[in-house]
PDB file of N, CA and C in Angstrom:
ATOM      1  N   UNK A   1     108.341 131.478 164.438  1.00  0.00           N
ATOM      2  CA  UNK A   1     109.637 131.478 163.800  1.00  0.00           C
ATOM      3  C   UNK A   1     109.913 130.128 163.148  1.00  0.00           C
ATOM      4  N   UNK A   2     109.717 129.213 163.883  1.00  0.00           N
ATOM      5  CA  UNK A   2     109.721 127.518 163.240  1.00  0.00           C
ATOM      6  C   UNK A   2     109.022 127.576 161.791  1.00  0.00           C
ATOM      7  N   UNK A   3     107.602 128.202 162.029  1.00  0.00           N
ATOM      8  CA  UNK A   3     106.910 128.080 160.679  1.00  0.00           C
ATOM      9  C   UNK A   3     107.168 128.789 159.843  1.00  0.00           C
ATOM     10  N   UNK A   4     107.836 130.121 159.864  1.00  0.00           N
ATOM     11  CA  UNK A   4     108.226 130.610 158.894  1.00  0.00           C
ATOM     12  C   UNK A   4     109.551 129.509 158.146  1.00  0.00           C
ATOM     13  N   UNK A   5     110.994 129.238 158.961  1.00  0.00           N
ATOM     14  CA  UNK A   5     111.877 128.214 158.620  1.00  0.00           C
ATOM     15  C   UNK A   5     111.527 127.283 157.975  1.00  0.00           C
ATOM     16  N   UNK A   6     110.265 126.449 158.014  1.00  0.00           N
ATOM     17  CA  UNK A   6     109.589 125.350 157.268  1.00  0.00           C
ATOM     18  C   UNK A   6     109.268 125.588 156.308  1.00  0.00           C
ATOM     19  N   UNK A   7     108.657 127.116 156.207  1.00  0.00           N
ATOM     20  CA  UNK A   7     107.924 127.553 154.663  1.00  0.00           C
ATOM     21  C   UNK A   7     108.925 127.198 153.940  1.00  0.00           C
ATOM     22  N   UNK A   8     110.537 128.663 154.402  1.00  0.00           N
ATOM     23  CA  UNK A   8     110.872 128.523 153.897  1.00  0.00           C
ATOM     24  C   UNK A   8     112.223 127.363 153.156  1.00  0.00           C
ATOM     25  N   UNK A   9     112.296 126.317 154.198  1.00  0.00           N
ATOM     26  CA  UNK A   9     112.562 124.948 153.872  1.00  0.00           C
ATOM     27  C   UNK A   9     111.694 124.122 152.654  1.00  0.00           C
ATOM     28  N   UNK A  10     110.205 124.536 152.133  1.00  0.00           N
ATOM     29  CA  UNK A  10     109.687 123.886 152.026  1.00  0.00           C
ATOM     30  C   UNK A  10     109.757 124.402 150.717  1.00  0.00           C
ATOM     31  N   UNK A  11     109.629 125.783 150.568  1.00  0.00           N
ATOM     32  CA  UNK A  11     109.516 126.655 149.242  1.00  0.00           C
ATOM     33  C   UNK A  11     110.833 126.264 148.683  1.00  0.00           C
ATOM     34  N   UNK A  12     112.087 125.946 148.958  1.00  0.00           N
ATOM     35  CA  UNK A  12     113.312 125.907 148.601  1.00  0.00           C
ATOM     36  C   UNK A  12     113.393 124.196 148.221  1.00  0.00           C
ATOM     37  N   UNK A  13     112.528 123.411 148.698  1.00  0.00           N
ATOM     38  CA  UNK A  13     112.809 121.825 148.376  1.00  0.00           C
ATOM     39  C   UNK A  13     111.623 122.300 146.712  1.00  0.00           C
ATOM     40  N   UNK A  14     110.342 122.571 146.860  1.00  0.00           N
ATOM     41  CA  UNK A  14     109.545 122.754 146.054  1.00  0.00           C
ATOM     42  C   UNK A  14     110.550 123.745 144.845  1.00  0.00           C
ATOM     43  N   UNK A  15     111.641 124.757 144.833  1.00  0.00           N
ATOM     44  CA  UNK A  15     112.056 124.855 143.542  1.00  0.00           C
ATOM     45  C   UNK A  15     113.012 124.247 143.460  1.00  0.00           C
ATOM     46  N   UNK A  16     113.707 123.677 143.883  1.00  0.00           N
ATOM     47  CA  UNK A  16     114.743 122.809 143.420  1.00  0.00           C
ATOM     48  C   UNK A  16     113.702 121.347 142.780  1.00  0.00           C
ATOM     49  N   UNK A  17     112.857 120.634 143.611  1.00  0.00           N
ATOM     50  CA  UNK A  17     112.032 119.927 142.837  1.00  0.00           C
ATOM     51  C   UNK A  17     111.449 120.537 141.016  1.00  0.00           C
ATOM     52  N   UNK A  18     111.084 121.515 141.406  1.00  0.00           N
ATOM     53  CA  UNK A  18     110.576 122.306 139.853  1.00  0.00           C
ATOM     54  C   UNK A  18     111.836 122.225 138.952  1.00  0.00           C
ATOM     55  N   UNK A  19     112.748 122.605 139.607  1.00  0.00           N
ATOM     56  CA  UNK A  19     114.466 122.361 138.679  1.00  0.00           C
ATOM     57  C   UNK A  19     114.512 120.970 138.371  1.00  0.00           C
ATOM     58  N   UNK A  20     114.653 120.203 139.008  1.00  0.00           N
ATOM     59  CA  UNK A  20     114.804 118.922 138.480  1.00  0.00           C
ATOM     60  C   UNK A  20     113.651 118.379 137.558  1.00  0.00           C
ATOM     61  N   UNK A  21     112.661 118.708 137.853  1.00  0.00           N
ATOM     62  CA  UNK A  21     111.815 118.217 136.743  1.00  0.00           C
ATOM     63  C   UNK A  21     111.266 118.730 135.373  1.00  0.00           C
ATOM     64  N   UNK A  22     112.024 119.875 135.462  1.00  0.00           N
ATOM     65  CA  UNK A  22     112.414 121.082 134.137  1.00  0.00           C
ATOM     66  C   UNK A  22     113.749 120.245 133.823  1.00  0.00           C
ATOM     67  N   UNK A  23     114.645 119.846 134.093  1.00  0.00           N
ATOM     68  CA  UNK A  23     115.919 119.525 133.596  1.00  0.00           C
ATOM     69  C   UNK A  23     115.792 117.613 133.253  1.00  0.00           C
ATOM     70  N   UNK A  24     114.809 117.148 133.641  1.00  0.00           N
ATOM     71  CA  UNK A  24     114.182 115.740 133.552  1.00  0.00           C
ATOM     72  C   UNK A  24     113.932 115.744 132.344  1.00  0.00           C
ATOM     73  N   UNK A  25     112.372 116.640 132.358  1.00  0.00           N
ATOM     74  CA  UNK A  25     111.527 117.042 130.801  1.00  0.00           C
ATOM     75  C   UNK A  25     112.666 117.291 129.183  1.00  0.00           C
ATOM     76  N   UNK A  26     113.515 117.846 129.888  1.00  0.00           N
ATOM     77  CA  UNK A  26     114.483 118.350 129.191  1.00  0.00           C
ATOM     78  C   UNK A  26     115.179 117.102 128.323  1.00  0.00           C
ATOM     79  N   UNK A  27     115.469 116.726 128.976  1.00  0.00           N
ATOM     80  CA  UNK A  27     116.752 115.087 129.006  1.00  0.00           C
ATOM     81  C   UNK A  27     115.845 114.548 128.040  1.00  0.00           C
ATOM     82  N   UNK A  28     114.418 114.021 128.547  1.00  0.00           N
ATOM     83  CA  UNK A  28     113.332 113.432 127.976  1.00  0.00           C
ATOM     84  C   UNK A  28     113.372 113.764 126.625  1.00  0.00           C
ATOM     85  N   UNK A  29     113.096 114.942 126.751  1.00  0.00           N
ATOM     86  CA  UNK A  29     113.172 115.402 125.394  1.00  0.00           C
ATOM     87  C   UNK A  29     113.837 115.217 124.423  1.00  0.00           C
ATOM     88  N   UNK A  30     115.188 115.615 124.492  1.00  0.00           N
ATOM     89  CA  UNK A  30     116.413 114.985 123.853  1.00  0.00           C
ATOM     90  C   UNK A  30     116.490 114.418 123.744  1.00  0.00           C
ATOM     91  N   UNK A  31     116.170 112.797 124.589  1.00  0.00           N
ATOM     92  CA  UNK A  31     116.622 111.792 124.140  1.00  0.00           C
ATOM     93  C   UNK A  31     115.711 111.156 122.867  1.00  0.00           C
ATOM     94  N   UNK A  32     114.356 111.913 123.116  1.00  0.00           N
ATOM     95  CA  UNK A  32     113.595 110.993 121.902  1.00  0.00           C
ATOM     96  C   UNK A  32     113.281 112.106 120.735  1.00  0.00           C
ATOM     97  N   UNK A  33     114.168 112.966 120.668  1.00  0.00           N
ATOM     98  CA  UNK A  33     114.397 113.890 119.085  1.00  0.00           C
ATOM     99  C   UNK A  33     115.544 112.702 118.776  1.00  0.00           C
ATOM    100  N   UNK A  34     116.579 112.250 119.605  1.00  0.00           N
ATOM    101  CA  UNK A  34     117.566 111.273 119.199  1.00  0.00           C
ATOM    102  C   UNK A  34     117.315 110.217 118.698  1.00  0.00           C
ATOM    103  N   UNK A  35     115.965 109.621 119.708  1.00  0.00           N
ATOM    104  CA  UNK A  35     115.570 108.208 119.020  1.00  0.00           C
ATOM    105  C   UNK A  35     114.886 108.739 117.558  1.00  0.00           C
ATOM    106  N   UNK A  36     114.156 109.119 117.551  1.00  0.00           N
ATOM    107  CA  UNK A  36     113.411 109.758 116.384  1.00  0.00           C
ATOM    108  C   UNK A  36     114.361 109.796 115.318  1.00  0.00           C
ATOM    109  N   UNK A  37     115.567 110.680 115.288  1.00  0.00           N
ATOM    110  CA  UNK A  37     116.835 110.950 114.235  1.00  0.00           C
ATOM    111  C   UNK A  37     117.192 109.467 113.951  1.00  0.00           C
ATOM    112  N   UNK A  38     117.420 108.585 114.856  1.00  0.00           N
ATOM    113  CA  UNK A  38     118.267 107.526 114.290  1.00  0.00           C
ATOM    114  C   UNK A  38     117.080 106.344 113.791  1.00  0.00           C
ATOM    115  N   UNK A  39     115.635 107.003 114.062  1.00  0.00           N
ATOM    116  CA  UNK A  39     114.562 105.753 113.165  1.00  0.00           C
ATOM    117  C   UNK A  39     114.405 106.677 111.963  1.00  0.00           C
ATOM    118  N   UNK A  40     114.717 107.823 112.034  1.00  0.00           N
ATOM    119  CA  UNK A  40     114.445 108.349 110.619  1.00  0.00           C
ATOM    120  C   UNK A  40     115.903 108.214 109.529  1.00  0.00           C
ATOM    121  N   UNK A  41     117.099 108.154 110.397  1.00  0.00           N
ATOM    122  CA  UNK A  41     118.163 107.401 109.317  1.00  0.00           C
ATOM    123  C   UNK A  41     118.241 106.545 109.080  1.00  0.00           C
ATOM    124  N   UNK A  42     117.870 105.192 109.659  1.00  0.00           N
ATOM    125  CA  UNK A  42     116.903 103.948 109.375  1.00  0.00           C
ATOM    126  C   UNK A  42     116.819 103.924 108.098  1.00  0.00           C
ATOM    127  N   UNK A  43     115.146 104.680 108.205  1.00  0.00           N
ATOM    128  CA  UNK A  43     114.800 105.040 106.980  1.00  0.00           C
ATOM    129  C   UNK A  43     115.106 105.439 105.880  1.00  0.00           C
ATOM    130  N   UNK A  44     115.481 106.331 105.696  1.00  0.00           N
ATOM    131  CA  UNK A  44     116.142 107.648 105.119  1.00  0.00           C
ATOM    132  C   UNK A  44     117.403 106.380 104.201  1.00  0.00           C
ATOM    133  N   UNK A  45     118.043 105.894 104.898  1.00  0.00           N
ATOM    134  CA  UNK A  45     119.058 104.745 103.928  1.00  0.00           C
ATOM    135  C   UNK A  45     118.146 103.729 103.386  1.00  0.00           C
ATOM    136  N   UNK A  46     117.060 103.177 104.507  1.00  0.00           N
ATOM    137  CA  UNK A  46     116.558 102.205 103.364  1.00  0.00           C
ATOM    138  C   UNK A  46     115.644 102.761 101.936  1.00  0.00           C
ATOM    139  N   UNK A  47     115.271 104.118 102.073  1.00  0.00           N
ATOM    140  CA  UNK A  47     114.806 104.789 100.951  1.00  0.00           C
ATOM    141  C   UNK A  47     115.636 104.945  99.747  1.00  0.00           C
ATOM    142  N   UNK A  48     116.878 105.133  99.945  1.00  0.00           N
ATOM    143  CA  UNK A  48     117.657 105.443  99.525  1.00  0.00           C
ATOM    144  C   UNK A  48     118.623 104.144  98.663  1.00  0.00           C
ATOM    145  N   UNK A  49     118.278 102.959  99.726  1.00  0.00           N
ATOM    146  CA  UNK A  49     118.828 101.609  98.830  1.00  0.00           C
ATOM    147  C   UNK A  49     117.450 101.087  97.832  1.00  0.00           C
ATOM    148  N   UNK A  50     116.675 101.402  98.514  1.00  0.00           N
ATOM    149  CA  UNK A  50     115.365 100.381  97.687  1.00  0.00           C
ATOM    150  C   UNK A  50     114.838 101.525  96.607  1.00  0.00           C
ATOM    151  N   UNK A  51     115.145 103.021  96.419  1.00  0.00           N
ATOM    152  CA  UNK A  51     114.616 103.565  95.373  1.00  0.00           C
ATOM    153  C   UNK A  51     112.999 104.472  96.042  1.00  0.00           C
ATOM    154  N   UNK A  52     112.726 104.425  97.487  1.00  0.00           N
ATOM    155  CA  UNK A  52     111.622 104.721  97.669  1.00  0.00           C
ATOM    156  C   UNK A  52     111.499 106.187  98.159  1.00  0.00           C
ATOM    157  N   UNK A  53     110.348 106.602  98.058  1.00  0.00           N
ATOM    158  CA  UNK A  53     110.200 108.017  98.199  1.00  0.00           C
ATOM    159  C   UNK A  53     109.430 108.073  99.814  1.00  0.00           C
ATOM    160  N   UNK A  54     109.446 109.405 100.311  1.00  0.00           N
ATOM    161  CA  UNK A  54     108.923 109.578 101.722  1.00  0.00           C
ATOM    162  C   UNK A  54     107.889 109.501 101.164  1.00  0.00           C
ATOM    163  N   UNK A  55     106.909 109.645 102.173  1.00  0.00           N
ATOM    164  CA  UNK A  55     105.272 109.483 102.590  1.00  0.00           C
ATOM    165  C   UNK A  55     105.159 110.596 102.810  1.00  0.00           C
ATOM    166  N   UNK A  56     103.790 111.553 102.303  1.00  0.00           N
ATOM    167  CA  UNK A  56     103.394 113.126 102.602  1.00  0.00           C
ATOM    168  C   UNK A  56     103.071 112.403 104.522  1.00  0.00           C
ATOM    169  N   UNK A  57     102.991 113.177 105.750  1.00  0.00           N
ATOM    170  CA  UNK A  57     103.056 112.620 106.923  1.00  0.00           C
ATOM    171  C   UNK A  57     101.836 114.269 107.300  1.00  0.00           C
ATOM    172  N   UNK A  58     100.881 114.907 106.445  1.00  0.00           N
ATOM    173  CA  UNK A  58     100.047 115.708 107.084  1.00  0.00           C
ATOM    174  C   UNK A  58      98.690 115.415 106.833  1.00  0.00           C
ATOM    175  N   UNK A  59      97.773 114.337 107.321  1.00  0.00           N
ATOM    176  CA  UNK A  59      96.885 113.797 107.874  1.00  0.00           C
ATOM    177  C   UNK A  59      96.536 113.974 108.706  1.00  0.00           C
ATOM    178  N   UNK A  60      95.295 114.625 109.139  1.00  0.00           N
ATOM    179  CA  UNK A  60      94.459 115.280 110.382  1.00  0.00           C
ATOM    180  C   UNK A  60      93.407 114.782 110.028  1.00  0.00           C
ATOM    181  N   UNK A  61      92.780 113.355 110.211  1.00  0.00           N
ATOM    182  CA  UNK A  61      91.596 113.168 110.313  1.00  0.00           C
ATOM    183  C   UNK A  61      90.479 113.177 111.032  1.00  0.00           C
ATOM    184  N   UNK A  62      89.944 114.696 110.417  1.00  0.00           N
ATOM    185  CA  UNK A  62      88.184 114.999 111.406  1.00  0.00           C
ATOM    186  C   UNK A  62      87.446 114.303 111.476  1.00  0.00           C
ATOM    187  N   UNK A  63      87.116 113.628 110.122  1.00  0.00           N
ATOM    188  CA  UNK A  63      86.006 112.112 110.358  1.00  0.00           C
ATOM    189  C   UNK A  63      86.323 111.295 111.783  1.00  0.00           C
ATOM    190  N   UNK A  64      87.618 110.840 111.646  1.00  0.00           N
ATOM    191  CA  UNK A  64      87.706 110.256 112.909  1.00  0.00           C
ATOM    192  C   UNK A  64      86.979 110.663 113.825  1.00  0.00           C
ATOM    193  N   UNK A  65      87.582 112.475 113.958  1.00  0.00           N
ATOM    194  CA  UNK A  65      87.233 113.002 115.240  1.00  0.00           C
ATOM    195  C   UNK A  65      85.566 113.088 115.604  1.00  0.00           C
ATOM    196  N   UNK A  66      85.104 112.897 114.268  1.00  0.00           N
ATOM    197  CA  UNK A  66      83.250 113.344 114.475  1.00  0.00           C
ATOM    198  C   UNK A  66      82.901 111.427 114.477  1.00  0.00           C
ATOM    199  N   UNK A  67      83.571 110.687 114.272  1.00  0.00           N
ATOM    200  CA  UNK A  67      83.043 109.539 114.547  1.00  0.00           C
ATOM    201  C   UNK A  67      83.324 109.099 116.205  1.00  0.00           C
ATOM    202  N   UNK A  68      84.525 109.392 116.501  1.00  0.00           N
ATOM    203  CA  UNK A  68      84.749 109.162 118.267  1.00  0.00           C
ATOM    204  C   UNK A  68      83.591 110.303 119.202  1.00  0.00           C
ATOM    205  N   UNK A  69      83.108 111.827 118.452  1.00  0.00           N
ATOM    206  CA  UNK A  69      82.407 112.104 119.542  1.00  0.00           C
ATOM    207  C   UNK A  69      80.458 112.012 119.562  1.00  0.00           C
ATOM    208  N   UNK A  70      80.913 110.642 118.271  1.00  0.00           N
ATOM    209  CA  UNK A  70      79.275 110.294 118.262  1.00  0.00           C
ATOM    210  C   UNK A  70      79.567 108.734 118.987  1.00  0.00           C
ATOM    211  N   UNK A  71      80.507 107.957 118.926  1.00  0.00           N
ATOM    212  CA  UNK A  71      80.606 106.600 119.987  1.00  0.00           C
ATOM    213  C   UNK A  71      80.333 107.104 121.006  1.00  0.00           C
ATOM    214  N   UNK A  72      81.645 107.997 121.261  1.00  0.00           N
ATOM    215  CA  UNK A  72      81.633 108.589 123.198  1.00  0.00           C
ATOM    216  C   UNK A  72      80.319 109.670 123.616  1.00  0.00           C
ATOM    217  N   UNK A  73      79.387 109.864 122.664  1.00  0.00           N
ATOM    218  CA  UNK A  73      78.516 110.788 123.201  1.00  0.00           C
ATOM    219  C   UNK A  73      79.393 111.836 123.794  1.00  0.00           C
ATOM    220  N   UNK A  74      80.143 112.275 123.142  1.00  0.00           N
ATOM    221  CA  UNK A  74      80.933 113.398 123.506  1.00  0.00           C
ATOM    222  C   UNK A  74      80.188 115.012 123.418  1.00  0.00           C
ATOM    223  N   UNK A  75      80.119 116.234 124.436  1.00  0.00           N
ATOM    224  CA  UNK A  75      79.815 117.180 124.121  1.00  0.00           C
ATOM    225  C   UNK A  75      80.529 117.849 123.242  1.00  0.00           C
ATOM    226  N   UNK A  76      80.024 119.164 123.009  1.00  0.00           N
ATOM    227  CA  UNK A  76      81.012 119.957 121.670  1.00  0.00           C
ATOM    228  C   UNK A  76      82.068 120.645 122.403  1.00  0.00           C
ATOM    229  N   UNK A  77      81.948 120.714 123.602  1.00  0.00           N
ATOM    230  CA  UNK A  77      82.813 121.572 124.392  1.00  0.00           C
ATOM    231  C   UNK A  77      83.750 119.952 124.532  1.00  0.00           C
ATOM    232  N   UNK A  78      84.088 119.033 124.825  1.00  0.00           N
ATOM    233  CA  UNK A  78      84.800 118.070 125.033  1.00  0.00           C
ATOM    234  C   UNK A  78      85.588 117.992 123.749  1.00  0.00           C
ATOM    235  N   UNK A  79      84.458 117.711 122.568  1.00  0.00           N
ATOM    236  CA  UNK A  79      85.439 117.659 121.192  1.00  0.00           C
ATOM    237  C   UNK A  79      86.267 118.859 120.659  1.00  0.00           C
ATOM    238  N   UNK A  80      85.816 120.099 121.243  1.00  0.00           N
ATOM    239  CA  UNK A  80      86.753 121.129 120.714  1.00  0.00           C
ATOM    240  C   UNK A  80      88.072 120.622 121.755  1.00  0.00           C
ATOM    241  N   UNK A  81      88.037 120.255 122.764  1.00  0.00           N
ATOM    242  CA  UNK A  81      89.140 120.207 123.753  1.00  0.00           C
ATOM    243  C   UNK A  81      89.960 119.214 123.172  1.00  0.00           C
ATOM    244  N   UNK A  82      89.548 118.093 122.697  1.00  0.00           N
ATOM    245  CA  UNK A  82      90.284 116.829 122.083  1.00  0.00           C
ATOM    246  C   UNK A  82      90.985 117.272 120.520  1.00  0.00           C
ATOM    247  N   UNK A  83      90.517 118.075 120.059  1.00  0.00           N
ATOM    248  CA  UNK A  83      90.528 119.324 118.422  1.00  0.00           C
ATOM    249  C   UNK A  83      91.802 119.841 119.168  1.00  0.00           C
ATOM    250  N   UNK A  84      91.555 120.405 120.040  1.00  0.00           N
ATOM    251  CA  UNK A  84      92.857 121.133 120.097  1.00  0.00           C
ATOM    252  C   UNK A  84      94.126 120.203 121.088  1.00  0.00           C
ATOM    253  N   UNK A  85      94.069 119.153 121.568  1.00  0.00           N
ATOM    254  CA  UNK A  85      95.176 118.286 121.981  1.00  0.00           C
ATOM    255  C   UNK A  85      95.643 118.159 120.852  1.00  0.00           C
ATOM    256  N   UNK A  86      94.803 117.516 120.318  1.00  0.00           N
ATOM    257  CA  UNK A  86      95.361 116.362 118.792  1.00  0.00           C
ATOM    258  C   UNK A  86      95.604 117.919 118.060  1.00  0.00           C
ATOM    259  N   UNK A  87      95.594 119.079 117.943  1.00  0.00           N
ATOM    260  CA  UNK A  87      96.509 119.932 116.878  1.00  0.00           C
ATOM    261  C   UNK A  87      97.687 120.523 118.088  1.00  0.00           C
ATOM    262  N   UNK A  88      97.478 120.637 118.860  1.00  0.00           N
ATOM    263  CA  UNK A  88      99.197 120.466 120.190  1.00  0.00           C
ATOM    264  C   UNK A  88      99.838 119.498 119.920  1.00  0.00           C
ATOM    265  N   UNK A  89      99.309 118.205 119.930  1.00  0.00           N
ATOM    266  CA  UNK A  89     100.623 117.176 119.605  1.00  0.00           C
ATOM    267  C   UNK A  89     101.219 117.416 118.342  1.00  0.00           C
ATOM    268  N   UNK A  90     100.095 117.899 117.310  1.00  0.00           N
ATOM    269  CA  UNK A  90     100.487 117.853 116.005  1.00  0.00           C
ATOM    270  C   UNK A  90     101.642 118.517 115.993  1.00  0.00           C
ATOM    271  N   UNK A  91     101.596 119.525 116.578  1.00  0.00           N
ATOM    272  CA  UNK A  91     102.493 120.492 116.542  1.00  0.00           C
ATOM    273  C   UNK A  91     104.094 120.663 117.051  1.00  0.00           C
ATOM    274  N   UNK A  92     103.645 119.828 118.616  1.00  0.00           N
ATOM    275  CA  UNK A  92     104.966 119.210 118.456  1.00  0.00           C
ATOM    276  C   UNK A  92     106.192 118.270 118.081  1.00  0.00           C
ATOM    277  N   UNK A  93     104.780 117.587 117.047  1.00  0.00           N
ATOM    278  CA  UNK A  93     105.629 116.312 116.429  1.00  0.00           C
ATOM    279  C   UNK A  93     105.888 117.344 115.104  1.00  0.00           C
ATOM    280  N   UNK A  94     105.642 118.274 114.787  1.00  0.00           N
ATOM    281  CA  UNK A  94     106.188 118.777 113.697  1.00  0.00           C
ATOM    282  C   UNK A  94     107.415 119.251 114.277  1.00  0.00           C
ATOM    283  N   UNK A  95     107.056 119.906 115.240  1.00  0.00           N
ATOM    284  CA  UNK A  95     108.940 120.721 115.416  1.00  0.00           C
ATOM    285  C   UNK A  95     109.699 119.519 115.652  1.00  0.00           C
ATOM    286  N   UNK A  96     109.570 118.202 115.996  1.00  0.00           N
ATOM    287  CA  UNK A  96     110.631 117.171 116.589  1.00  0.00           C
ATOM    288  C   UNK A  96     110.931 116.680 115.054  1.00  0.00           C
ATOM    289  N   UNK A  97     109.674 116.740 114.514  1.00  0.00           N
ATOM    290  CA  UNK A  97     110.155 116.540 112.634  1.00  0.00           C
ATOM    291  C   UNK A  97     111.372 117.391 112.221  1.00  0.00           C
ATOM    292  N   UNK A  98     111.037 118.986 111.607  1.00  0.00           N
ATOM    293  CA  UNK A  98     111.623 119.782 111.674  1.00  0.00           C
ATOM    294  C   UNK A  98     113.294 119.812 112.324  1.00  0.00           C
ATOM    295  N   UNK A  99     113.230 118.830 113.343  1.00  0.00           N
ATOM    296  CA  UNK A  99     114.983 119.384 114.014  1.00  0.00           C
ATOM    297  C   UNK A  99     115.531 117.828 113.174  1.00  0.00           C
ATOM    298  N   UNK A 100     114.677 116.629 113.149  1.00  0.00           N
ATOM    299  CA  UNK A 100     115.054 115.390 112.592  1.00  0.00           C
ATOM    300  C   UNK A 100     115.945 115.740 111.252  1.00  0.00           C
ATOM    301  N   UNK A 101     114.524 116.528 110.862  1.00  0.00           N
ATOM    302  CA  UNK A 101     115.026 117.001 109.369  1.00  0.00           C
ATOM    303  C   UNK A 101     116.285 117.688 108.961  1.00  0.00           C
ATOM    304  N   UNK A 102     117.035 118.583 110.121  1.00  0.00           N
ATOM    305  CA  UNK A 102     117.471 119.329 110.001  1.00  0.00           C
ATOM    306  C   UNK A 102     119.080 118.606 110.280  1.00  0.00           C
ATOM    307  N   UNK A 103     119.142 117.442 110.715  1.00  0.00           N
ATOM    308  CA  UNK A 103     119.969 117.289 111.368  1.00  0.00           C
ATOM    309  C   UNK A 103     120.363 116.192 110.275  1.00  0.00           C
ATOM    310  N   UNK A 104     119.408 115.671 109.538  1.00  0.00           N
ATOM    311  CA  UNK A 104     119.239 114.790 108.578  1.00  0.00           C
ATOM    312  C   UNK A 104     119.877 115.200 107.354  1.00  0.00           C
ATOM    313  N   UNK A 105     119.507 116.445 107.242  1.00  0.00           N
ATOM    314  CA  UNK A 105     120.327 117.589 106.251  1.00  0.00           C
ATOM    315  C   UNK A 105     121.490 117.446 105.976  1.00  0.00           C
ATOM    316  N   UNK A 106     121.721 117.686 107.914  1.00  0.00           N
ATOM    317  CA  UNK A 106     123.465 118.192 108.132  1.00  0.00           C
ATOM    318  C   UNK A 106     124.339 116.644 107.378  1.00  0.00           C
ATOM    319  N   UNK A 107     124.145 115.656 108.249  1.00  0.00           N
ATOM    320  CA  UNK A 107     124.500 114.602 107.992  1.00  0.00           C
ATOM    321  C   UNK A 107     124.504 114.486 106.242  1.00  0.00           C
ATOM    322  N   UNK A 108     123.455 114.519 105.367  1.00  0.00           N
ATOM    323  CA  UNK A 108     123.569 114.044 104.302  1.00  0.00           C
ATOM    324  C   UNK A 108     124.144 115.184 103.348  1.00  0.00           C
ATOM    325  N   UNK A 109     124.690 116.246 104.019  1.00  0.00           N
ATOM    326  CA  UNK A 109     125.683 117.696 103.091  1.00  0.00           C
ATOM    327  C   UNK A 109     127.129 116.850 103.438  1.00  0.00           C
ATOM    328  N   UNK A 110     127.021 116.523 104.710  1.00  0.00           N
ATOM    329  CA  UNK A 110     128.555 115.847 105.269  1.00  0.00           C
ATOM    330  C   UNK A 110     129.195 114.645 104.487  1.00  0.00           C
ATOM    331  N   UNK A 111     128.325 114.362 104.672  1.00  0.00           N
ATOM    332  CA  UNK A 111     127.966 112.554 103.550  1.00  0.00           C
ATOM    333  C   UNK A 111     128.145 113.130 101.642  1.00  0.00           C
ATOM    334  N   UNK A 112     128.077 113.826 101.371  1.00  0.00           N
ATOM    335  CA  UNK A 112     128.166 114.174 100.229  1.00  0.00           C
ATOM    336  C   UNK A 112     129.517 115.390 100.091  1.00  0.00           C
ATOM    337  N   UNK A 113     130.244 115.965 101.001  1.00  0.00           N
ATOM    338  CA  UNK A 113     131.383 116.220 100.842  1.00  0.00           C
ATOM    339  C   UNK A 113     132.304 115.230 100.481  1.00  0.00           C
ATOM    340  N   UNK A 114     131.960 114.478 101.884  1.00  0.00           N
ATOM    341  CA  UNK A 114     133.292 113.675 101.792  1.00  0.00           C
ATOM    342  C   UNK A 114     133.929 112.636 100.321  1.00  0.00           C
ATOM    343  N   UNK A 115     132.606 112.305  99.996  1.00  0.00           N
ATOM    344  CA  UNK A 115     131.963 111.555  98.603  1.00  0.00           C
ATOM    345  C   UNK A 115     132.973 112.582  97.473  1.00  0.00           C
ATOM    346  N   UNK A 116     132.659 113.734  97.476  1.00  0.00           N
ATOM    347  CA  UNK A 116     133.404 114.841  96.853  1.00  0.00           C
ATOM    348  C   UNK A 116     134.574 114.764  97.172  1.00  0.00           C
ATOM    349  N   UNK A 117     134.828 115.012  98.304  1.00  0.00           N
ATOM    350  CA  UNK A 117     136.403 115.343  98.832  1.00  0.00           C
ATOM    351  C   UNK A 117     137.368 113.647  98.380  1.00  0.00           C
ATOM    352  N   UNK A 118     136.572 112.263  98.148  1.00  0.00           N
ATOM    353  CA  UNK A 118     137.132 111.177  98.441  1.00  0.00           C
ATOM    354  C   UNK A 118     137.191 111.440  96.687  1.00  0.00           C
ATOM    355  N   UNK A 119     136.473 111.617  95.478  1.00  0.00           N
ATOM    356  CA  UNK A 119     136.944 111.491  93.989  1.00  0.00           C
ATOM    357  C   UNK A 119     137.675 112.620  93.557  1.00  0.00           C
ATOM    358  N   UNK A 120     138.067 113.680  94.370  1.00  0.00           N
ATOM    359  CA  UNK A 120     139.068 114.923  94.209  1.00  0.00           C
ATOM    360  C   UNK A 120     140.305 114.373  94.607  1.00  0.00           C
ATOM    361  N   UNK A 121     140.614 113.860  95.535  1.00  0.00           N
ATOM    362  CA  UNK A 121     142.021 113.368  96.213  1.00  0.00           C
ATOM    363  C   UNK A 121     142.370 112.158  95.701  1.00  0.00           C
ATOM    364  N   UNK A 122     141.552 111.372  94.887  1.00  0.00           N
ATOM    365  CA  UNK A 122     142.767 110.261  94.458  1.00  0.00           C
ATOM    366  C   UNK A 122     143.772 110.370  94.194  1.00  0.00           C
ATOM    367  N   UNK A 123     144.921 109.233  94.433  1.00  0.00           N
ATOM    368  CA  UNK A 123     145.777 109.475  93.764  1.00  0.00           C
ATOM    369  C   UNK A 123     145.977 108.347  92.248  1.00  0.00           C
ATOM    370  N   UNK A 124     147.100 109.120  91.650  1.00  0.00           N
ATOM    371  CA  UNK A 124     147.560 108.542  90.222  1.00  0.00           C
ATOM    372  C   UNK A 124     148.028 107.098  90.304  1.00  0.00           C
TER     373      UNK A 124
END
């Protein structure tokens, strides 16, 4: 009877642990789509004062990848595994792009009302 109570003491610390570190990941997350948004408005204004255009940002270089798995004597089964990290990250730095972008949007429709709304309302 004790050991069953322990399991289930133990199973109940183990999902509340899983909760907190789902709601950690989470936070994590958010906070650096945030940092990300405010280095890309950074940007985004100094482009915008100096006249400069974005950078295309889709570069996947395989050379690299066939030059690191001839240093590391890497097998082909290792380099497909490293092939597909490096297109997972890719992927999620696109969606953290994607929400930057999106939010970047919002801000610069807002930014251009008000611009509107501020040479409509003068007064005489």
């Amino acid at each position: 009877m004790d050991k069953e109570i322990n399991e289930n003491k133990n199973a109940k610390a183990e999902k509340k642990r899983a909760k907190e570190e789902a709601r950690y990941q989470k936070e994590r997350q958010k906070s650096r789509i945030d940092g990300q948004y405010k280095r890309e408005k950074l940007r985004e204004e100094m482009r915008q004062k100096y006249g400069l255009s974005k950078p295309s940002s889709d570069c996947t270089d395989y050379k690299a990848v066939e030059s690191v798995q001839k240093d590391y004597k890497m097998s082909e089964k290792e380099c497909a595994e490293l092939e597909r990290r490096m297109h997972e990250q890719l992927m999620e730095k696109k969606a953290v792009d994607r929400k930057v972008e999106k939010k970047l949007d919002k801000r610069k429709k807002k930014k251009d009302l008000k611009e509107n709304v501020k040479g409509v309302c003068t007064t005489q």
